[in-house]
PDB file of N, CA and C in Angstrom:
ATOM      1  N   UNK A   1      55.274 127.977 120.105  1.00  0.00           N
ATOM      2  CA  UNK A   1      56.121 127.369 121.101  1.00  0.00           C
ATOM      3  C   UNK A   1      55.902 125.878 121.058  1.00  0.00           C
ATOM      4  N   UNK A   2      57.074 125.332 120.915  1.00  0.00           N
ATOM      5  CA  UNK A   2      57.037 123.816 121.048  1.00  0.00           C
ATOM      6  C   UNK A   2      57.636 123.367 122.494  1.00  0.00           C
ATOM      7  N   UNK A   3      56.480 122.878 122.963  1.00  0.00           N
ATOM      8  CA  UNK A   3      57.090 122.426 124.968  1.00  0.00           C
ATOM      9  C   UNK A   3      58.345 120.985 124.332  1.00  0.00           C
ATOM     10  N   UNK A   4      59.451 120.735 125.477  1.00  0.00           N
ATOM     11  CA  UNK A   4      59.955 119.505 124.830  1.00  0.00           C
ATOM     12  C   UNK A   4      59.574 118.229 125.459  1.00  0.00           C
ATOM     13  N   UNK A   5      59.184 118.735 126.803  1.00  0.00           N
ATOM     14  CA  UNK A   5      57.672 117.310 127.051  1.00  0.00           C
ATOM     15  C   UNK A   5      56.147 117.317 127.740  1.00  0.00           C
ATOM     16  N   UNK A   6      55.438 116.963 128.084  1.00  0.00           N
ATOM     17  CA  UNK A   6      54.229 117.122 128.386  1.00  0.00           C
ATOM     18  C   UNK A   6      54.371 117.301 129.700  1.00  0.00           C
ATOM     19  N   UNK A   7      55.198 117.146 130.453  1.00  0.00           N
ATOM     20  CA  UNK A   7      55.291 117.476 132.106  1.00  0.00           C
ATOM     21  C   UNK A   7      55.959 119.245 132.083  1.00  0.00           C
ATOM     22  N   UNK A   8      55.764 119.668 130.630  1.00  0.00           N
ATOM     23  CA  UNK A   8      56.173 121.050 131.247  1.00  0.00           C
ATOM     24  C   UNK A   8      55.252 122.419 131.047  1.00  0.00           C
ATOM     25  N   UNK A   9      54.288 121.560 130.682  1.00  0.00           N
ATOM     26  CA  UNK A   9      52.982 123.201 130.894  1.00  0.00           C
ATOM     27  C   UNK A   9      52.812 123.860 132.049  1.00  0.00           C
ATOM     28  N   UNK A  10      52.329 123.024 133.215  1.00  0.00           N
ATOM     29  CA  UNK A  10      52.296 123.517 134.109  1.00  0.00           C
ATOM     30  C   UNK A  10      53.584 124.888 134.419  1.00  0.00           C
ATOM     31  N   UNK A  11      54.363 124.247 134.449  1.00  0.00           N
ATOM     32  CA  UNK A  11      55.737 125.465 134.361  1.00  0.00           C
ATOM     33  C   UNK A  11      55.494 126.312 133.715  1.00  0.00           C
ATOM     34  N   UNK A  12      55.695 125.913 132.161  1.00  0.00           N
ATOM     35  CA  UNK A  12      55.490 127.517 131.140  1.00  0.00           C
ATOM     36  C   UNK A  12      54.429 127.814 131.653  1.00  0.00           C
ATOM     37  N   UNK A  13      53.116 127.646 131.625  1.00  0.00           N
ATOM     38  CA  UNK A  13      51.914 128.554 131.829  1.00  0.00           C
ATOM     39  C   UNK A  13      52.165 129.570 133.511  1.00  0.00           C
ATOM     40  N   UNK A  14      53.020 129.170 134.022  1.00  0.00           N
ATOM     41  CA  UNK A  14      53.250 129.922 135.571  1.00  0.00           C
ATOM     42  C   UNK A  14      54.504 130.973 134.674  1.00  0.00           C
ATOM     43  N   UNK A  15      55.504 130.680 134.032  1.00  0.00           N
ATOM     44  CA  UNK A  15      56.479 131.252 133.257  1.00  0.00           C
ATOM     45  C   UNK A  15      56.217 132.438 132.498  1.00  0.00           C
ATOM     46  N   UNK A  16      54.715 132.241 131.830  1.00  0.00           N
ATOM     47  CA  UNK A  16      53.962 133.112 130.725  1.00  0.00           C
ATOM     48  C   UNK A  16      53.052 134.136 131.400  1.00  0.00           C
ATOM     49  N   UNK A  17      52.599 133.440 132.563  1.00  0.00           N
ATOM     50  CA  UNK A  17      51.528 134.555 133.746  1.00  0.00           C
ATOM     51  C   UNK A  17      52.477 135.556 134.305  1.00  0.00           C
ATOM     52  N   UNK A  18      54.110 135.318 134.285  1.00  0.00           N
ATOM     53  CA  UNK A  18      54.721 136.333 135.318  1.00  0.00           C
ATOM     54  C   UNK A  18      55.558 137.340 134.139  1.00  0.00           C
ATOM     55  N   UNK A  19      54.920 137.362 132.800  1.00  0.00           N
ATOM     56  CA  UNK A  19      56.055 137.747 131.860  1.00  0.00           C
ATOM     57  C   UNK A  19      55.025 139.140 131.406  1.00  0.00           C
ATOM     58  N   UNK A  20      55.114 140.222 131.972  1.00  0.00           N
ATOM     59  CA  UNK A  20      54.303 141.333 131.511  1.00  0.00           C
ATOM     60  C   UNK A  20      54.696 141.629 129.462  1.00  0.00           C
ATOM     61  N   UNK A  21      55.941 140.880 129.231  1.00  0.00           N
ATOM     62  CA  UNK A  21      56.058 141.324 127.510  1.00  0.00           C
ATOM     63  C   UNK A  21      55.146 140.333 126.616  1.00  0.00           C
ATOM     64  N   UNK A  22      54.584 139.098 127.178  1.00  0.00           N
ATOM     65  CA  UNK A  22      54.084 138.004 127.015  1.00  0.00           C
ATOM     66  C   UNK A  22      52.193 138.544 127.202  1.00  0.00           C
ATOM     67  N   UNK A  23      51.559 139.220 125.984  1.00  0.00           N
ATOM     68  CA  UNK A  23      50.759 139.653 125.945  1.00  0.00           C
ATOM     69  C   UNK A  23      49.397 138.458 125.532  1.00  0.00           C
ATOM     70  N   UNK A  24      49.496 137.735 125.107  1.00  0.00           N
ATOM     71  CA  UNK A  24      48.199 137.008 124.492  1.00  0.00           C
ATOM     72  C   UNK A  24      48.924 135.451 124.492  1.00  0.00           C
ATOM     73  N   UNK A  25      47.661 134.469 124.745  1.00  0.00           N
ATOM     74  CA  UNK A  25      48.380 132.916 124.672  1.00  0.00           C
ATOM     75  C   UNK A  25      47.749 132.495 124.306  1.00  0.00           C
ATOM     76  N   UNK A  26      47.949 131.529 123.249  1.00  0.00           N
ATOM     77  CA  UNK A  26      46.808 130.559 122.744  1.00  0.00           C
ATOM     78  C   UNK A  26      47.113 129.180 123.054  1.00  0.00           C
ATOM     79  N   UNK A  27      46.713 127.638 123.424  1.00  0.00           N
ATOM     80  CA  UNK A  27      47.154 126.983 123.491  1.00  0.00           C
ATOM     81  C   UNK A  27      46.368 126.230 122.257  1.00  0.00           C
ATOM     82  N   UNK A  28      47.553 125.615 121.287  1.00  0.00           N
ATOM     83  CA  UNK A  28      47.091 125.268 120.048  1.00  0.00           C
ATOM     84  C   UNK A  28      46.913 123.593 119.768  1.00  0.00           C
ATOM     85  N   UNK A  29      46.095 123.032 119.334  1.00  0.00           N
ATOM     86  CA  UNK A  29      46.499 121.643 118.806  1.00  0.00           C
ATOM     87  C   UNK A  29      47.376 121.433 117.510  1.00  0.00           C
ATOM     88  N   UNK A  30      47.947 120.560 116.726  1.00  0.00           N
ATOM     89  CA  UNK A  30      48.230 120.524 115.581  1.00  0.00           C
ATOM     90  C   UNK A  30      50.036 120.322 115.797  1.00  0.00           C
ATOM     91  N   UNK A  31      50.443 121.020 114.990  1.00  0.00           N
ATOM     92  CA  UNK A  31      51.954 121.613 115.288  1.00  0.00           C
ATOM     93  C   UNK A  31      52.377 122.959 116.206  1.00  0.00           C
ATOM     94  N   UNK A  32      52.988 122.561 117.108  1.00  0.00           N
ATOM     95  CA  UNK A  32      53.010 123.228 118.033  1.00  0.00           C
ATOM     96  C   UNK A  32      52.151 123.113 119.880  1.00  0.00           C
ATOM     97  N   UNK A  33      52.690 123.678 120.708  1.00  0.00           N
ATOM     98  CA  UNK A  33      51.402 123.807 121.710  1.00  0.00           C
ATOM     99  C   UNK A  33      50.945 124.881 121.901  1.00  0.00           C
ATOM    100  N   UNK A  34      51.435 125.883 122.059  1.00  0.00           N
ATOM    101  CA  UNK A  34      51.614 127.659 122.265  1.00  0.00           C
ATOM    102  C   UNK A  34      51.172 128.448 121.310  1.00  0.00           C
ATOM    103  N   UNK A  35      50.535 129.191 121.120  1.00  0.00           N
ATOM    104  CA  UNK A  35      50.717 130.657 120.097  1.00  0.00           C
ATOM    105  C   UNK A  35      50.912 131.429 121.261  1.00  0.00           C
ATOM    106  N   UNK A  36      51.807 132.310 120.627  1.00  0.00           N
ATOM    107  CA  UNK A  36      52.030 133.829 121.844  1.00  0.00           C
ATOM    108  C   UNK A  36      52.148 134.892 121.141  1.00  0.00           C
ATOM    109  N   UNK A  37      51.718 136.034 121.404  1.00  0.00           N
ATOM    110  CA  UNK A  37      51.566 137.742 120.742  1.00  0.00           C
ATOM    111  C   UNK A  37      52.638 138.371 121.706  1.00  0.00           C
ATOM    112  N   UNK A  38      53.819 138.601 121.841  1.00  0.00           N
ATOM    113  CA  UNK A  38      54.731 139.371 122.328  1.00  0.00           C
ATOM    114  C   UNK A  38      55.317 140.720 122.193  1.00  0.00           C
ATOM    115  N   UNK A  39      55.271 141.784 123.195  1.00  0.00           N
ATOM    116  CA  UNK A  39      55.506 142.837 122.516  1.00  0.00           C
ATOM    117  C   UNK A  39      56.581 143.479 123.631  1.00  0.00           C
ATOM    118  N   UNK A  40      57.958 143.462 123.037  1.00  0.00           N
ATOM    119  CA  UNK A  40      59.021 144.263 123.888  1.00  0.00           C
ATOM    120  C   UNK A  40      58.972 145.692 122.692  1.00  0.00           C
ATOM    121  N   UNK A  41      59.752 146.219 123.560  1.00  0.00           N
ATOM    122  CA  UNK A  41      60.568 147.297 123.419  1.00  0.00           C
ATOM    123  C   UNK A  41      61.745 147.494 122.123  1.00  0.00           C
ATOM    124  N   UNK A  42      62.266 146.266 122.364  1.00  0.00           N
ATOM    125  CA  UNK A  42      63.847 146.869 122.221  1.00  0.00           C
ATOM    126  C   UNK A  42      63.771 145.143 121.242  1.00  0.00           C
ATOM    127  N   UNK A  43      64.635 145.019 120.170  1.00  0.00           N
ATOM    128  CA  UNK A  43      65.444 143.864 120.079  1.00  0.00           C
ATOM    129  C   UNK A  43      66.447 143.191 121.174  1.00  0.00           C
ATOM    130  N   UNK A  44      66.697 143.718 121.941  1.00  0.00           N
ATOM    131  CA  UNK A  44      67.440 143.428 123.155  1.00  0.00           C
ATOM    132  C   UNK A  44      66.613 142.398 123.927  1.00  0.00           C
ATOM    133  N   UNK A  45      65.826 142.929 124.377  1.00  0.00           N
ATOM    134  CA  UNK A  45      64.155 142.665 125.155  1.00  0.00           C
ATOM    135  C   UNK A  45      63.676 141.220 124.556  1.00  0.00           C
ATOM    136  N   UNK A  46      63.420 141.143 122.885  1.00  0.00           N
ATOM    137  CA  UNK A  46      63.229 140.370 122.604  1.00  0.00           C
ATOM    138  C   UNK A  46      64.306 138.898 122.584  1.00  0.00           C
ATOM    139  N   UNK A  47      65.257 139.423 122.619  1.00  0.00           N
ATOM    140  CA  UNK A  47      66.444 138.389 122.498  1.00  0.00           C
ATOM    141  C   UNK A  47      66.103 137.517 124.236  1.00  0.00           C
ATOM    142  N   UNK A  48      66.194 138.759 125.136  1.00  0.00           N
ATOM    143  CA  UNK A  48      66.211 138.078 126.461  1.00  0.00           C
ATOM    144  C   UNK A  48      64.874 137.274 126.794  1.00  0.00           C
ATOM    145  N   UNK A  49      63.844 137.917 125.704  1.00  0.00           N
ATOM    146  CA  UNK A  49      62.815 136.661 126.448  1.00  0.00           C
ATOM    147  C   UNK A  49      62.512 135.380 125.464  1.00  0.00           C
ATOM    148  N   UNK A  50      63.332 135.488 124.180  1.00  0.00           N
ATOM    149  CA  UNK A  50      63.351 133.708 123.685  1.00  0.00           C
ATOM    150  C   UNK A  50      64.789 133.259 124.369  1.00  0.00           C
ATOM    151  N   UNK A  51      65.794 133.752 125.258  1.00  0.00           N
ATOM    152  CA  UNK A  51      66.247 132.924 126.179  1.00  0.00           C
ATOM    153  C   UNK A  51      66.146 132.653 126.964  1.00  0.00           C
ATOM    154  N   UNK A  52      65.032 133.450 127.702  1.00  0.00           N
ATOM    155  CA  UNK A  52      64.382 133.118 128.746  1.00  0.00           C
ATOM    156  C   UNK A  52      63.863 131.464 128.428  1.00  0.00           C
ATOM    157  N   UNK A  53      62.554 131.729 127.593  1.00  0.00           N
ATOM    158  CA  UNK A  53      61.905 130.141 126.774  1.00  0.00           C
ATOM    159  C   UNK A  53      62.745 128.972 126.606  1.00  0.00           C
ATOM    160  N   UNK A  54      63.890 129.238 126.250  1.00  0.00           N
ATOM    161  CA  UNK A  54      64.404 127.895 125.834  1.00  0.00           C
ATOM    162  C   UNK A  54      64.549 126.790 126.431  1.00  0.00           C
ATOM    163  N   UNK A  55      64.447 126.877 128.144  1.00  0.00           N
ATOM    164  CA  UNK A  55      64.581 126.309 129.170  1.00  0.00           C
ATOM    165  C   UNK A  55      63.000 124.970 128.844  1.00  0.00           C
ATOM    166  N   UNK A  56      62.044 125.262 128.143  1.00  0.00           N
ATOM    167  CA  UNK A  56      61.067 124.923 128.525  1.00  0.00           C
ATOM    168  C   UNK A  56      60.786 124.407 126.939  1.00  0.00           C
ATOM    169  N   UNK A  57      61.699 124.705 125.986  1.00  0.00           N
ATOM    170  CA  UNK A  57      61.627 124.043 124.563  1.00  0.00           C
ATOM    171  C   UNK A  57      62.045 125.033 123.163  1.00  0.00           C
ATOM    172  N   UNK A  58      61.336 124.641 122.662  1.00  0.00           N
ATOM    173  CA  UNK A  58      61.943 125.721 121.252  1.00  0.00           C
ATOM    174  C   UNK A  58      60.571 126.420 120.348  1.00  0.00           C
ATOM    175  N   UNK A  59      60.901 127.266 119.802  1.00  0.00           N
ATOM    176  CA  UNK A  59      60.316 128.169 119.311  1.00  0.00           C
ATOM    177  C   UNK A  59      60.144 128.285 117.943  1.00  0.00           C
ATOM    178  N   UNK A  60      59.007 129.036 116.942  1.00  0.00           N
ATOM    179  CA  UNK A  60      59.475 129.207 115.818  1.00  0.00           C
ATOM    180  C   UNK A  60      58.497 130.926 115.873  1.00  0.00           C
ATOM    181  N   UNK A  61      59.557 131.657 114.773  1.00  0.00           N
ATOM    182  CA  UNK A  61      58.792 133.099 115.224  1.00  0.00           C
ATOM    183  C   UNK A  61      58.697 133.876 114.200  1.00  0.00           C
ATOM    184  N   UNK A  62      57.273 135.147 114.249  1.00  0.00           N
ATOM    185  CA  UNK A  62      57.147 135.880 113.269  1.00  0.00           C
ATOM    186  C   UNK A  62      57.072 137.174 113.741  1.00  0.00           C
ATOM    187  N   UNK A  63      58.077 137.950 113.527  1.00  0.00           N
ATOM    188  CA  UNK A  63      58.282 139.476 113.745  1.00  0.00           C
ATOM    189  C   UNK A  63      57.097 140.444 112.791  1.00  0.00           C
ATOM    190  N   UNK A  64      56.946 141.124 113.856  1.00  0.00           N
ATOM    191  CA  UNK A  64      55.724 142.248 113.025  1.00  0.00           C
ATOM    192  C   UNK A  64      56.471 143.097 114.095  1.00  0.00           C
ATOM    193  N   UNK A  65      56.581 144.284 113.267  1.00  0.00           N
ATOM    194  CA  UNK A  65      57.114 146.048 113.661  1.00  0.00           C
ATOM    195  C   UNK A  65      55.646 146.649 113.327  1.00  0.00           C
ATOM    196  N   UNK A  66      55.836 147.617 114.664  1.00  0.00           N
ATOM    197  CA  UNK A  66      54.710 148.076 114.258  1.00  0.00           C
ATOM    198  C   UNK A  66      55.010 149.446 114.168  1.00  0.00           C
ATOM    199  N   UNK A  67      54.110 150.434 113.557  1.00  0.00           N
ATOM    200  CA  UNK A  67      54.941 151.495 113.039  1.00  0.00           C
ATOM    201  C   UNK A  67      52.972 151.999 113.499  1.00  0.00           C
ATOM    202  N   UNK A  68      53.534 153.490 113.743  1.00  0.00           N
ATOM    203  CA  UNK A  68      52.527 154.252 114.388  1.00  0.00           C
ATOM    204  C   UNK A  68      51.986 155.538 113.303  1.00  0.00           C
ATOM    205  N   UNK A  69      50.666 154.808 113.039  1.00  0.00           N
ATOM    206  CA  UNK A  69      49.857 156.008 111.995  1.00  0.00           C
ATOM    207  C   UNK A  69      50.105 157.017 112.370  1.00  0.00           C
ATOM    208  N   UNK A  70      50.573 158.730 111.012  1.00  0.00           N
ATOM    209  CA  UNK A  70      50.584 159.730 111.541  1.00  0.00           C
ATOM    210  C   UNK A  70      49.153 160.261 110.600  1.00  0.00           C
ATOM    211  N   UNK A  71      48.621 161.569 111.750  1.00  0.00           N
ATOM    212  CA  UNK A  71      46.678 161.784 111.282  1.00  0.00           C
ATOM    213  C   UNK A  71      47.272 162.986 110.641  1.00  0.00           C
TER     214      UNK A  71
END
């Protein structure tokens, strides 16, 4: 997650505490401010919560499916 200015952490981090699909946060130096581990349901799910984000900046993202070992 890239914030688009420094007066908006406070926000996202209240944004990211109320988002039960919003599982893990890292706050990063370097490129970027954010790492986030997200896990919906649905492609649907996922669509609605990077429009949720956009309000607060832009994104860049890596999809992992996870597929469930059979024993």
């Amino acid at each position: 997650m890239f914030l688009n200015s420094g007066d908006r952490h406070a926000a996202f981090r209240e944004f990211m505490a109320a988002r039960e699909d919003i599982v893990e946060v890292h706050r990063v130096s370097g490129e970027g401010c954010y790492l986030m581990i997200v896990r919906t349901g649905t492609m649907e799910q996922l669509g609605s919560l990077l429009e949720a984000i956009l309000p607060y900046g832009n994104y860049r993202m890596n999809l992992s499916v996870g597929i469930e070992k059979s024993e």
